[in-house]
C-alpha atoms as a PDB file:
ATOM      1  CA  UNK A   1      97.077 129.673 128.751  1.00  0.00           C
ATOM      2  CA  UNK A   2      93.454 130.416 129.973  1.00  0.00           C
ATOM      3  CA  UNK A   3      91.169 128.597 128.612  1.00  0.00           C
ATOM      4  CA  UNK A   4      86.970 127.755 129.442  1.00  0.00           C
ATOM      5  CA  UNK A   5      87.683 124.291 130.730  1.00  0.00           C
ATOM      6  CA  UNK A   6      86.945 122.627 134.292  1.00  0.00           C
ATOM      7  CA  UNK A   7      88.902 120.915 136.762  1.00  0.00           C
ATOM      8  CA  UNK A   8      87.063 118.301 138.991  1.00  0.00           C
ATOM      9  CA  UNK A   9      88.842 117.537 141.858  1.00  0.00           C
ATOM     10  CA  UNK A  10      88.143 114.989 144.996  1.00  0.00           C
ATOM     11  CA  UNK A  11      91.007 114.452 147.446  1.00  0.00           C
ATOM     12  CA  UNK A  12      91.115 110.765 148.712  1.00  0.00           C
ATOM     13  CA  UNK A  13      92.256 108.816 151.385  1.00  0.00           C
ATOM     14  CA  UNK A  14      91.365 104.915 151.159  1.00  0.00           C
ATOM     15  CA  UNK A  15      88.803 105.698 149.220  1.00  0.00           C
ATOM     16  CA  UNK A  16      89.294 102.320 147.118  1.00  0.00           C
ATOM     17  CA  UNK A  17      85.451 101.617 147.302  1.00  0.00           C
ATOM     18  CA  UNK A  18      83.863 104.407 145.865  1.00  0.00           C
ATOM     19  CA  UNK A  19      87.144 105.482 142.637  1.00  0.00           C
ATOM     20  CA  UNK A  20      85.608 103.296 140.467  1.00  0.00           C
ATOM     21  CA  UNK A  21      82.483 104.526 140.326  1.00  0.00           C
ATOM     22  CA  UNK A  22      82.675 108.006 141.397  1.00  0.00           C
ATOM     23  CA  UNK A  23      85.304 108.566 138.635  1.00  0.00           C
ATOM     24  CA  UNK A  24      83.095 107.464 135.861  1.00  0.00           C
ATOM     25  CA  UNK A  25      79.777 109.408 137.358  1.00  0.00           C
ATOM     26  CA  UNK A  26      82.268 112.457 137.175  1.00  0.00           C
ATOM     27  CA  UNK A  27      83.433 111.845 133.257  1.00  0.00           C
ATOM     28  CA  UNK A  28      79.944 111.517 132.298  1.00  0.00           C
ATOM     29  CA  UNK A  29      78.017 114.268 133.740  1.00  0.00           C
ATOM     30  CA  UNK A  30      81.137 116.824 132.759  1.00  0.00           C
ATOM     31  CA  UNK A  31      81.879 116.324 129.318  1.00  0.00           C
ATOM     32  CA  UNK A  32      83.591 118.821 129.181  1.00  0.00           C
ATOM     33  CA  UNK A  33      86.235 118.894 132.748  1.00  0.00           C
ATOM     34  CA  UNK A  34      89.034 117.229 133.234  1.00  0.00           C
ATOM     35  CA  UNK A  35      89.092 115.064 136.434  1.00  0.00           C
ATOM     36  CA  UNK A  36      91.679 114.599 138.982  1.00  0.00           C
ATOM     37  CA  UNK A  37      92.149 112.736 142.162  1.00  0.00           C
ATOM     38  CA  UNK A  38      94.523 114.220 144.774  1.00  0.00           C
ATOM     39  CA  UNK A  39      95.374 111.540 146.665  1.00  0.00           C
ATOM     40  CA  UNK A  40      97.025 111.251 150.481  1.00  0.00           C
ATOM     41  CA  UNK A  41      99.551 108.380 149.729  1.00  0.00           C
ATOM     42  CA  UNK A  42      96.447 105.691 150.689  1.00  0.00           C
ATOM     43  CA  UNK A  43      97.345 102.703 152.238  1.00  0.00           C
ATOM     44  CA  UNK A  44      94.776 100.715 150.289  1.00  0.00           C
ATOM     45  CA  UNK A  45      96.242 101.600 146.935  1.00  0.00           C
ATOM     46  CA  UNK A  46      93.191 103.902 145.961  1.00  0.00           C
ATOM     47  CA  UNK A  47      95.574 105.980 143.302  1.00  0.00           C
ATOM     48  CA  UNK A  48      97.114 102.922 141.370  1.00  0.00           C
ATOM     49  CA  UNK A  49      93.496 101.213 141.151  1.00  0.00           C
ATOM     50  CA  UNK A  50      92.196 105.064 139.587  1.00  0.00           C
ATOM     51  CA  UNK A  51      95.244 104.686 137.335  1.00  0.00           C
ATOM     52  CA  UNK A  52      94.280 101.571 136.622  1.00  0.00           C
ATOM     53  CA  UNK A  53      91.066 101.695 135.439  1.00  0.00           C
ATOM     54  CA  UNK A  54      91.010 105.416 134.054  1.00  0.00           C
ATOM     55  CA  UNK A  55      94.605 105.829 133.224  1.00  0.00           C
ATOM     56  CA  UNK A  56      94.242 105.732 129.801  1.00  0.00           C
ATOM     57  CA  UNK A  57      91.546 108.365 129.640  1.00  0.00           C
ATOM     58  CA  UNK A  58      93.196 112.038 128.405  1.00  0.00           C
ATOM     59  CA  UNK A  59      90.905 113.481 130.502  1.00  0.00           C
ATOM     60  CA  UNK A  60      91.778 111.772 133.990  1.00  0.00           C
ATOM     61  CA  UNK A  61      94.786 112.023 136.566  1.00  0.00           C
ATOM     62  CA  UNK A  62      95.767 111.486 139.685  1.00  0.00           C
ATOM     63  CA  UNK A  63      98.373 113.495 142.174  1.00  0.00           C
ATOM     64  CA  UNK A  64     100.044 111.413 144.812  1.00  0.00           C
ATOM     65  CA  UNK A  65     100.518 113.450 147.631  1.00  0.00           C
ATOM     66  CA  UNK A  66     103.606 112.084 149.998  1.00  0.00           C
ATOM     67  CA  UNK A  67     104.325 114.152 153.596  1.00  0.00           C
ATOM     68  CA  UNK A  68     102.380 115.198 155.683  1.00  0.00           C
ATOM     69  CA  UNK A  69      98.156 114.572 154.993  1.00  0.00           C
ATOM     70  CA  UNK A  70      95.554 116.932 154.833  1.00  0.00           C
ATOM     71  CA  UNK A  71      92.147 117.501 153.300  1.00  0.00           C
ATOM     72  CA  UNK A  72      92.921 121.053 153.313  1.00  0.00           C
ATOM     73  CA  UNK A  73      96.597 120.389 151.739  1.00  0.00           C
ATOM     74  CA  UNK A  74      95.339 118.641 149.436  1.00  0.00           C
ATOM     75  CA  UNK A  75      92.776 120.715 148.211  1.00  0.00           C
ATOM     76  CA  UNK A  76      95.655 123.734 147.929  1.00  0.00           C
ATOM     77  CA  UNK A  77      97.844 121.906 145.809  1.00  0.00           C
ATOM     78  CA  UNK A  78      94.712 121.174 143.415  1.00  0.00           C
ATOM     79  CA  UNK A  79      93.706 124.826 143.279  1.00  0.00           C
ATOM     80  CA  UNK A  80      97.832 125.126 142.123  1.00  0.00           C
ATOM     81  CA  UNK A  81      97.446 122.444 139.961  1.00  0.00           C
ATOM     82  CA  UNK A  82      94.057 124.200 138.209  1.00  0.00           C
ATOM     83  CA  UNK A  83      95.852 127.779 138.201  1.00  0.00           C
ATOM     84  CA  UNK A  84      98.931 125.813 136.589  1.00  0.00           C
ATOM     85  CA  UNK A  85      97.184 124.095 134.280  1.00  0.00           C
ATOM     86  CA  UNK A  86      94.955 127.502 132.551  1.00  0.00           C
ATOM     87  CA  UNK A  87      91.871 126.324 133.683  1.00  0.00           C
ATOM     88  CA  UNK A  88      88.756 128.522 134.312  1.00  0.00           C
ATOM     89  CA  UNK A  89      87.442 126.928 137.413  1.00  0.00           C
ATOM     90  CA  UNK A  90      87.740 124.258 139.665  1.00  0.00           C
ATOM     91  CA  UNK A  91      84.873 122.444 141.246  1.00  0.00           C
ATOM     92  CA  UNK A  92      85.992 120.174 144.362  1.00  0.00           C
ATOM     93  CA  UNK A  93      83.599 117.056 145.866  1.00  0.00           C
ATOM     94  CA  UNK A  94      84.314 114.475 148.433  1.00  0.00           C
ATOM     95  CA  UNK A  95      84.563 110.958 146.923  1.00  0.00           C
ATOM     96  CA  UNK A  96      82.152 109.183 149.245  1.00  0.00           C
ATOM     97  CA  UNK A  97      78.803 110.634 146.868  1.00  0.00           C
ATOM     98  CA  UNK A  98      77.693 112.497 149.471  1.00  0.00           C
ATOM     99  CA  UNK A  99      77.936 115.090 146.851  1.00  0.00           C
ATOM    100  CA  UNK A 100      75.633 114.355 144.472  1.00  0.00           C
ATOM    101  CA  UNK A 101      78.329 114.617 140.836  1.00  0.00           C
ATOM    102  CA  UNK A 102      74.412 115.474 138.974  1.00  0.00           C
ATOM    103  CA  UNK A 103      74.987 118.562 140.409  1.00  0.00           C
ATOM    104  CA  UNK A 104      78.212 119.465 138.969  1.00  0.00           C
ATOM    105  CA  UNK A 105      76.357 121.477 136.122  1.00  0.00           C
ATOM    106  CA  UNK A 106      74.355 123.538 138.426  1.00  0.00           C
ATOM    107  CA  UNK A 107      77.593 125.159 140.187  1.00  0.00           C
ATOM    108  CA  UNK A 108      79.641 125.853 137.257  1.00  0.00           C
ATOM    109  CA  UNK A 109      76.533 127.660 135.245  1.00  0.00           C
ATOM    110  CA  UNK A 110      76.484 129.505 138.831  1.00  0.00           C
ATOM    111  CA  UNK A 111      80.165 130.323 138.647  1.00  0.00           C
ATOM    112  CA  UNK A 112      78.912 132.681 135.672  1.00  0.00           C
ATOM    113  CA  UNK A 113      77.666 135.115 137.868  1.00  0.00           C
ATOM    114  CA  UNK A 114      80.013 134.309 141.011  1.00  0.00           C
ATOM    115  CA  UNK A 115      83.379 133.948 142.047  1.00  0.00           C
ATOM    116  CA  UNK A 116      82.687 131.003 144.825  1.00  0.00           C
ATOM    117  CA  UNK A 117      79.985 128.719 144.573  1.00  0.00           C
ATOM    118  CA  UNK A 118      78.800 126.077 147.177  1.00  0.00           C
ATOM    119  CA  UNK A 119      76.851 123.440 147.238  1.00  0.00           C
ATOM    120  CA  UNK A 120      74.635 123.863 150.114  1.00  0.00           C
ATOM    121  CA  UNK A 121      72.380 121.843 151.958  1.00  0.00           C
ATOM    122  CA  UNK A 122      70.782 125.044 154.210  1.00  0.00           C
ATOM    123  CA  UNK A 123      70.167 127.449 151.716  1.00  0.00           C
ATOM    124  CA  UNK A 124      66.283 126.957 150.305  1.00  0.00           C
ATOM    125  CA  UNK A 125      65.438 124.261 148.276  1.00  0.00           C
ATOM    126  CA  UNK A 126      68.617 122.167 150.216  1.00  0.00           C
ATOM    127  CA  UNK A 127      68.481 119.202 152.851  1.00  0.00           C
ATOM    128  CA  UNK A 128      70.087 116.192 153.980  1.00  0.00           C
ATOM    129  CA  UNK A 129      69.758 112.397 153.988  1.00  0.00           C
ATOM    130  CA  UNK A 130      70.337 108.988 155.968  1.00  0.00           C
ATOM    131  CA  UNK A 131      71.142 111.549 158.989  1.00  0.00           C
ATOM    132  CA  UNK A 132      70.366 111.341 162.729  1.00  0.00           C
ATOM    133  CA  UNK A 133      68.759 113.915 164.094  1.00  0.00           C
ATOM    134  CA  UNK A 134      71.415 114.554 166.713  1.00  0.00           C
ATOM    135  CA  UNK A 135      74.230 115.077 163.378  1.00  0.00           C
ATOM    136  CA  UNK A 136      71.679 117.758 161.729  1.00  0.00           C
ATOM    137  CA  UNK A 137      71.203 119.476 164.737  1.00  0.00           C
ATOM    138  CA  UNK A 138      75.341 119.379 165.483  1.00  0.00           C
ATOM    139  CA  UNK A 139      75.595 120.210 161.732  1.00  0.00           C
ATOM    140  CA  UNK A 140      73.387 123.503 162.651  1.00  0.00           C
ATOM    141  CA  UNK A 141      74.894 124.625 165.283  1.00  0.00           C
ATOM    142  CA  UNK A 142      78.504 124.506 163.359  1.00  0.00           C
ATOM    143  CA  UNK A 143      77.206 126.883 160.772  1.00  0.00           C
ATOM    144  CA  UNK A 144      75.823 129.121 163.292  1.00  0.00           C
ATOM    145  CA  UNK A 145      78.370 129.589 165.445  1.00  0.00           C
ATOM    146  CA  UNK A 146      80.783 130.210 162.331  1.00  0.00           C
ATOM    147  CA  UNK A 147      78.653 132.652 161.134  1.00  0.00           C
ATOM    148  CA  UNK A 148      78.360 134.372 164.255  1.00  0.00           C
ATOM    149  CA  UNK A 149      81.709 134.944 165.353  1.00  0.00           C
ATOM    150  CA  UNK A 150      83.247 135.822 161.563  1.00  0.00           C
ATOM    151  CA  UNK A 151      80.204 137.664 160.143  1.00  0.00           C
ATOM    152  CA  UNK A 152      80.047 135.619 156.715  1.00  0.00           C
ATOM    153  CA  UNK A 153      76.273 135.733 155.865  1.00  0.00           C
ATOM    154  CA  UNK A 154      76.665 132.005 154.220  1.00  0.00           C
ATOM    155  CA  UNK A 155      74.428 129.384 155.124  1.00  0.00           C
ATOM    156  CA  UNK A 156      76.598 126.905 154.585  1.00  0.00           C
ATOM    157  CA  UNK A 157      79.792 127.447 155.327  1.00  0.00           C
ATOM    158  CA  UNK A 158      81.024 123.618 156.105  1.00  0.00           C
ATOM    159  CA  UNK A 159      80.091 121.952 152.548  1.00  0.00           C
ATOM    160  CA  UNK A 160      82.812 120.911 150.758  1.00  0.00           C
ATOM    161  CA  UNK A 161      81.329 120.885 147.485  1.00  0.00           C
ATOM    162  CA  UNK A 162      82.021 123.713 145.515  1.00  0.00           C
ATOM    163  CA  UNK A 163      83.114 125.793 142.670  1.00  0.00           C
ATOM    164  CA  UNK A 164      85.598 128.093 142.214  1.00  0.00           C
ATOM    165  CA  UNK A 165      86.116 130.492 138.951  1.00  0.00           C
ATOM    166  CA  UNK A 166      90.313 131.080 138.327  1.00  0.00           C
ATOM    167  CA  UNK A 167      90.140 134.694 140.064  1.00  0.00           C
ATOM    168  CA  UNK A 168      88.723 132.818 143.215  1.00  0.00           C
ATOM    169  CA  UNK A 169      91.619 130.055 143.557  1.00  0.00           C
ATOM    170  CA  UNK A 170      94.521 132.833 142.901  1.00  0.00           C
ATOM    171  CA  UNK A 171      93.223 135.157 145.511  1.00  0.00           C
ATOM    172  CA  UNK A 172      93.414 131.881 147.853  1.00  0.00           C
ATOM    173  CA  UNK A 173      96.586 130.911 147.098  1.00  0.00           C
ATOM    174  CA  UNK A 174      97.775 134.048 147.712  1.00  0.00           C
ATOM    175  CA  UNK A 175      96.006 134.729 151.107  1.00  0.00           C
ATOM    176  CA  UNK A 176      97.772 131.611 152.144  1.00  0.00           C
ATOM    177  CA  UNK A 177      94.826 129.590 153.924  1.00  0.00           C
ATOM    178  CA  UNK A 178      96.747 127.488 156.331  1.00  0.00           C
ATOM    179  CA  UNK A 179      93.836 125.338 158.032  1.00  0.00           C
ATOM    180  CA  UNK A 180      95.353 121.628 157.219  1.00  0.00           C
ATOM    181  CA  UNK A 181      91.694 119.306 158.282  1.00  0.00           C
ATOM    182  CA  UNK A 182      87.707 120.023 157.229  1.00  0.00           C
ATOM    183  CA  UNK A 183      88.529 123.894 159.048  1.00  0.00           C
ATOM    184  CA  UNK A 184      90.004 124.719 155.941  1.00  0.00           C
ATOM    185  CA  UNK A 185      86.322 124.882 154.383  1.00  0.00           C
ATOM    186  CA  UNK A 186      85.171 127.873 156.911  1.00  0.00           C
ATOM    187  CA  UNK A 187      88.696 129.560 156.567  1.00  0.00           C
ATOM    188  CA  UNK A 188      88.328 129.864 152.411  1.00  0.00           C
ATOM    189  CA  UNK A 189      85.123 131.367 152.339  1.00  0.00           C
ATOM    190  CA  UNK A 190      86.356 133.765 155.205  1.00  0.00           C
ATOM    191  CA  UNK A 191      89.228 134.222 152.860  1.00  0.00           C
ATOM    192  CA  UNK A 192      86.994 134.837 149.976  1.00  0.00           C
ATOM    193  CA  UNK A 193      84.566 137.632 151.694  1.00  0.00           C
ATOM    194  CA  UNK A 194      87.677 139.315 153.069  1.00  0.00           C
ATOM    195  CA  UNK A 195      88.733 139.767 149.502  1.00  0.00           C
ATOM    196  CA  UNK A 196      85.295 140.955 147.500  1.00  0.00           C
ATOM    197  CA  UNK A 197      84.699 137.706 145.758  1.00  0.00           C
ATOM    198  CA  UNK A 198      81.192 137.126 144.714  1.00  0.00           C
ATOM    199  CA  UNK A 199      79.745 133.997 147.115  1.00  0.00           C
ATOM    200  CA  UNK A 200      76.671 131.959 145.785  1.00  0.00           C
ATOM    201  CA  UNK A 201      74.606 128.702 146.924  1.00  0.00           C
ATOM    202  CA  UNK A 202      73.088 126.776 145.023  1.00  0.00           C
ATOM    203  CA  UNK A 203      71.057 124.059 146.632  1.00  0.00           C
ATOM    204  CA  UNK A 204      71.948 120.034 147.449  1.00  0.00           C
ATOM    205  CA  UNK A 205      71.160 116.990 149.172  1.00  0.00           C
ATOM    206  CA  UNK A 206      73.636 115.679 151.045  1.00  0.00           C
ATOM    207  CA  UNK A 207      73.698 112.470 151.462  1.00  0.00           C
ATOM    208  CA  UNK A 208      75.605 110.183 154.075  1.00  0.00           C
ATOM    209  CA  UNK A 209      78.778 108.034 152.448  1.00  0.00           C
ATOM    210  CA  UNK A 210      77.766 104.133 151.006  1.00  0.00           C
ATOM    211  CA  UNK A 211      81.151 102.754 151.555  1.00  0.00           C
ATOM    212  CA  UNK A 212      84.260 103.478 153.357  1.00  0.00           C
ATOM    213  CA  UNK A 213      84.764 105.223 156.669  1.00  0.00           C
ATOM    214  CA  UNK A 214      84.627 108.604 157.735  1.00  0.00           C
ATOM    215  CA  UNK A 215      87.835 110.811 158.370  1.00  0.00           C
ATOM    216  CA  UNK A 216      86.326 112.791 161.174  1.00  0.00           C
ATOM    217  CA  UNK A 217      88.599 113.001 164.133  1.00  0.00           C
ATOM    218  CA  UNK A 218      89.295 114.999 167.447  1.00  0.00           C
ATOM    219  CA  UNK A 219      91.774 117.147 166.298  1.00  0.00           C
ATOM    220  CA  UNK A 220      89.368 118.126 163.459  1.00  0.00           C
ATOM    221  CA  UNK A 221      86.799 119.062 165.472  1.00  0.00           C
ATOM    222  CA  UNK A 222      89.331 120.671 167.822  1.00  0.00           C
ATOM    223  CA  UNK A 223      90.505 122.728 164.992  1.00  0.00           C
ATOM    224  CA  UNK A 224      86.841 123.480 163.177  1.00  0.00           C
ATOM    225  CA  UNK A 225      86.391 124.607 166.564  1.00  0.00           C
ATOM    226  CA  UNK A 226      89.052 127.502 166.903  1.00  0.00           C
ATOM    227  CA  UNK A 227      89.352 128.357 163.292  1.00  0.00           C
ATOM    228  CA  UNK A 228      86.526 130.805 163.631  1.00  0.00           C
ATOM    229  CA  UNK A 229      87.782 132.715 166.410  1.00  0.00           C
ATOM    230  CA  UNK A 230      91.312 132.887 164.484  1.00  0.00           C
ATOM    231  CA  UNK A 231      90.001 134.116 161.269  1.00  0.00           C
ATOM    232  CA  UNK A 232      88.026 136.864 163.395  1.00  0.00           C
ATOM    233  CA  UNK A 233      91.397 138.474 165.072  1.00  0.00           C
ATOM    234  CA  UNK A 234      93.819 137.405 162.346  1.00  0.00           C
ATOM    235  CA  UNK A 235      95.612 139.893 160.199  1.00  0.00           C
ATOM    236  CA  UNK A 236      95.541 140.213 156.808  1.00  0.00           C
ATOM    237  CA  UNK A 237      98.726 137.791 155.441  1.00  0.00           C
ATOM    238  CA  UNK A 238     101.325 139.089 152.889  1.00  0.00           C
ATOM    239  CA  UNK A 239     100.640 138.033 149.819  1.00  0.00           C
ATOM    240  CA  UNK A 240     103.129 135.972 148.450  1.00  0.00           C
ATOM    241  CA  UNK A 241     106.067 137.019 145.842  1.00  0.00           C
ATOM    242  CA  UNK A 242     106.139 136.097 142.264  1.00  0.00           C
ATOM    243  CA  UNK A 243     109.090 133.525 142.933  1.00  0.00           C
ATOM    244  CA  UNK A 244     107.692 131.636 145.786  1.00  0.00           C
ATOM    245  CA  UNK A 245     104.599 131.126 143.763  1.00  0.00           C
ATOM    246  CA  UNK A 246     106.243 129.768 140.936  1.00  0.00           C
ATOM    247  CA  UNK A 247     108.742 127.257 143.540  1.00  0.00           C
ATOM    248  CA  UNK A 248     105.549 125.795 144.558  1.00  0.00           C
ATOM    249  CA  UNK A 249     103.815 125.154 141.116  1.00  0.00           C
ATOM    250  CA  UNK A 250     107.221 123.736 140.035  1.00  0.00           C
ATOM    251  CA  UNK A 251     107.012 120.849 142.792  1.00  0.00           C
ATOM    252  CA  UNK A 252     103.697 120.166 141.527  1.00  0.00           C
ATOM    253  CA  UNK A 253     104.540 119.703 138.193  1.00  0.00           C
ATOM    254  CA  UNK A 254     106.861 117.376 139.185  1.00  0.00           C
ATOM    255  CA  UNK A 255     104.578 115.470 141.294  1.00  0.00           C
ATOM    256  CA  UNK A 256     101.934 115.386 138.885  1.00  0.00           C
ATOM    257  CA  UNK A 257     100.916 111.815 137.190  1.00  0.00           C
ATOM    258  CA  UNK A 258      98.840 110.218 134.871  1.00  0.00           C
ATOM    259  CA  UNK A 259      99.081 113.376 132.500  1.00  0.00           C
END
C-alpha cells in the first residue's frame, strides 16, 4: 500500500541522553511522519526508555536490532522497514542533534523534485559548528578524496542526514550496499548515481553532539578509507530475486516493536 507518508529514522547506540528529547523535536516538526528508532541492542537501555516514554504514541516505534552492529545495518533494515511499511520516503538523522530535526521539512519538499536528498554542510548556504579547525579541514579532505576517486559530483558525500523518496530505498536494497560503519554513507550515494537517481543538497549546519560519545573508531576510518577505491573497480551486483527480498522483510516484521 503506497501511500504519501514519511518515515523518520535515527539508528542508536547508547544514545539514552539525547531519546527523550530528540524523539519529541522529531514528532513535532513532522506532523505528518511516523518515527522510528533502530536501535543496536544498547547497553544503556536506550530502546526500553523510547518505549517508555513514547510507546503509547501511534506514531512512534522502535526496532531492536540483536547480532552483529552496524550504523550501516541498521540503516538497511530501516529502508526495509519503510519499503515494507508503503511509505513514500524515508528521511534518516543521527540522534546526537547534530542534525538539526528543523530541517526535516526542507529535505522532504526537496524529495519532490529528487530521488536522494542530503543534508549538506558544503554545498552554499551550509557550515559547521563547535568544530576544530583541524576536524573541518579532515572533514574536507574526506569529501575530496571521495569525490575524486568515484567521480560523484556531491559536495557532501559523508552527511548522514538525508532523504530518500521509495524509488531511491528499493534501488538500494537491491544493489545490496554492503559497507557495515559511517562508509556506508559514500557507498549509497555511489549506489544511487550508478543507478540514475536524481541527487540534491539542500543546505545545514552541523553541529557537534551535546551529550553522549562519539562512535568513531579505527576500523571506521579504515573502512571510509577503502570504500572509495572499492566502489570505483567494483562490479555491478545482481540484483536480488523476488523471494530473497521478501525472506528478509519477513524477519523484520517479526522483529519489529512498539507497532
Amino acid at each position: 500500500m503506497n501511500t504519501d507518508r514519511t518515515l523518520i529514522v535515527v539508528p542508536t547506540y547508547n544514545e539514552r541522553e539525547n531519546v527523550a528529547a530528540l524523539v519529541a523535536a522529531l514528532l513535532e516538526v513532522a506532523p505528518a511522519a511516523d518515527v522510528m528508532l533502530i536501535d543496536d541492542n544498547s547497553p544503556d537501555g536506550t530502546s526500553a526508555y523510547a518505549r517508555e516514554l513514547f510507546g503509547a504514541n501511534p506514531r512512534f516505534s522502535v526496532l531492536r536490532r540483536e547480532g552483529a552492529r552496524g550504523y550501516g545495518r541498521s540503516l538497511v533494515d530501516g529502508y526495509r522497514r519503510a519499503v515494507e511499511g508503503g511509505y513514500a520516503r524515508l528521511v534518516q538523522l543521527d540522534a546526537d542533534f547534530s542534525h538539526d530535526p528543523a530541517r526535516i521539512p526542507a529535505l522532504v519538499s526537496a524529495s519532490l523534485e529528487a530521488d536522494v536528498v542530503i543534508g549538506s554542510r558544503y554545498c552554499a548556504g551550509g557550515g559547521i559548528t563547535n568544530w576544530p579547525l583541524s576536524r573541518r579541514l579532515l572533514s574536507r579532505f574526506a569529501n575530496r578524496y571521495v569525490c575524486r576517486i568515484t567521480g560523484l559530483k556531491v559536495h557532501d558525500t559523508t552527511s548522514g542526514f538525508r532523504c530518500y523518496t521509495r524509488r531511491a530505498l528499493r534501488r538500494l536494497l537491491e544493489g545490496r550496499v554492503a559497507a557495515e560503519g559511517y562508509a556506508f554513507l559514500v557507498e549509497a550515494v555511489f549506489h544511487a548515481h550508478r543507478e540514475g537517481l536524481a541527487i540534491a543538497e539542500v543546505p545545514i549546519t552541523f553541529t557537534d553532539r551535546r551529550e553522549g560519545q562519539s562512535k568513531m573508531s579505527r576500523q571506521v576510518i579504515f573502512e571510509s578509507v577503502l570504500m572509495p577505491w572499492r566502489l570505483r573497480f567494483a562490479r555491478r551486483p545482481a540484483r536480488p530475486t523476488e523471494l530473497e527480498m521478501g525472506d528478509e522483510t519477513g524477519r523484520l516484521r517479526d522483529e519489529a516493536t512498539g507497532r
